[in-house]
Protein backbone atom coordinates (compact mmCIF):
# COMPACT_ATOMS: atom_id res chain seq x y z
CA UNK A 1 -9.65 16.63 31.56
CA UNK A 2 -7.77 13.66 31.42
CA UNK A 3 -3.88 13.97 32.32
CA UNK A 4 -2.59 13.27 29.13
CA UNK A 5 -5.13 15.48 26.91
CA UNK A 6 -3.76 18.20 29.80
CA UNK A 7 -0.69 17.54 29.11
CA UNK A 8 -0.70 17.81 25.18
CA UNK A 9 -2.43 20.98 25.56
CA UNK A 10 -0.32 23.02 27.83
CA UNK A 11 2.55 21.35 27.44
CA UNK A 12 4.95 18.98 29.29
CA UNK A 13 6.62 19.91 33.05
CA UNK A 14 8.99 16.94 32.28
CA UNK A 15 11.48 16.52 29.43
CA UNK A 16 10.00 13.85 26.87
CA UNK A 17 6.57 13.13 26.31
CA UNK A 18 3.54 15.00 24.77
CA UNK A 19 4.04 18.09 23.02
CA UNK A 20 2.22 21.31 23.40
CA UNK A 21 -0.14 21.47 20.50
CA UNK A 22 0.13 17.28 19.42
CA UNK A 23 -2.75 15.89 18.44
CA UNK A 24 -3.80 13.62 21.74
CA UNK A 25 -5.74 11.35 19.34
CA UNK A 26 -1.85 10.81 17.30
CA UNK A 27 -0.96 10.36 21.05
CA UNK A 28 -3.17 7.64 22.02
CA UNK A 29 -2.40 5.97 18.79
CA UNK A 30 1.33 5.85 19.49
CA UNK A 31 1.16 4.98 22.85
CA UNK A 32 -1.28 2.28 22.05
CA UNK A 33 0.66 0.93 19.17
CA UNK A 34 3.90 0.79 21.29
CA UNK A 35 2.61 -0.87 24.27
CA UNK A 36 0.76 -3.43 22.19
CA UNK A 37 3.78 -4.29 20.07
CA UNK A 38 6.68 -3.51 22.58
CA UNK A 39 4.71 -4.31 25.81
CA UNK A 40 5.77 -1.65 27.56
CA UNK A 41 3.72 0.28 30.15
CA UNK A 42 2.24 3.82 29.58
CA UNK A 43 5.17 5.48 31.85
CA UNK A 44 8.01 4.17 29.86
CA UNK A 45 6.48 5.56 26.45
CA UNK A 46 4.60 8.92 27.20
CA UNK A 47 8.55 9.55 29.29
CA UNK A 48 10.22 9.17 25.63
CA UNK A 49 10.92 12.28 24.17
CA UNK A 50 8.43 12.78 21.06
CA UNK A 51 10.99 12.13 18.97
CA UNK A 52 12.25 8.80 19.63
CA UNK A 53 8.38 8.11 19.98
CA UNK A 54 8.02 7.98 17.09
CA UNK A 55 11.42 6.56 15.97
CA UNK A 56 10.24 3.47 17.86
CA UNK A 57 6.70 3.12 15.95
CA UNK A 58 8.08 3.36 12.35
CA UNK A 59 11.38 1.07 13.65
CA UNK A 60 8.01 -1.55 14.52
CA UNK A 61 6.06 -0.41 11.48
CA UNK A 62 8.90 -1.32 9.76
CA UNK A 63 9.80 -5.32 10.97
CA UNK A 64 6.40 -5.43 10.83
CA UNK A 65 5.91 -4.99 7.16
CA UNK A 66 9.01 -6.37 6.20
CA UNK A 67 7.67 -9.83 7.97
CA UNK A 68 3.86 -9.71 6.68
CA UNK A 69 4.16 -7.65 3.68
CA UNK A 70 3.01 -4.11 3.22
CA UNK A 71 -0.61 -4.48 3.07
CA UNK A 72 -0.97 -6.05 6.55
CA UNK A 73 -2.62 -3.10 8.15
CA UNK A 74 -0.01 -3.35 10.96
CA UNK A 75 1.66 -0.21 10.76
CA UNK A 76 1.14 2.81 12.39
CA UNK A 77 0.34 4.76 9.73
CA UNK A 78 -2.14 2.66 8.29
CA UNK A 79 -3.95 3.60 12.15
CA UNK A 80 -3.72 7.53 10.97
C-alpha cells in the first residue's frame, strides 16, 4: 500500500495532510494540480493542513479562470 493511500486511510501521525476517510484519488488530484501550477514538491503540499489544501487549489482555479475564461478546463474542479 502506497504511503499516501496508508495514510488517507488510517489517518495522519502529523498535523496537516491527508485525512482519515479522503478520497486518495481527490488527493492525488490536489497534490498534482498544486505542484503543477505552484511547483512545489510533494512534501510541502501533502504537510498543508487539508484545509488550506484546498484553499490554495480554488485560490489557482480561480487566477486561472479569471485569465483564460471559465471554460478553459484548468480548474480543479473541472479534474473532479
Amino acid at each position: 500500500m502506497s504511503e499516501v493511500r496508508a495514510r488517507v486511510q488510517h489517518g495522519s501521525a502529523r498535523p496537516g495532510g491527508a485525512l482519515k476517510g479522503y478520497p486518495p484519488d481527490a488527493l492525488h488530484r490536489e497534490i498534482a494540480f498544486l505542484a503543477y501550477y505552484l511547483h512545489w514538491d510533494y512534501a510541502t503540499i501533502i504537510e498543508l493542513e487539508h484545509r488550506e489544501r484546498q484553499r490554495w487549489c480554488a485560490e489557482v482555479s480561480a487566477i486561472n479562470q479569471k485569465i483564460n475564461g471559465d471554460d478553459d478546463g484548468r480548474s480543479i474542479e473541472t479534474l473532479r
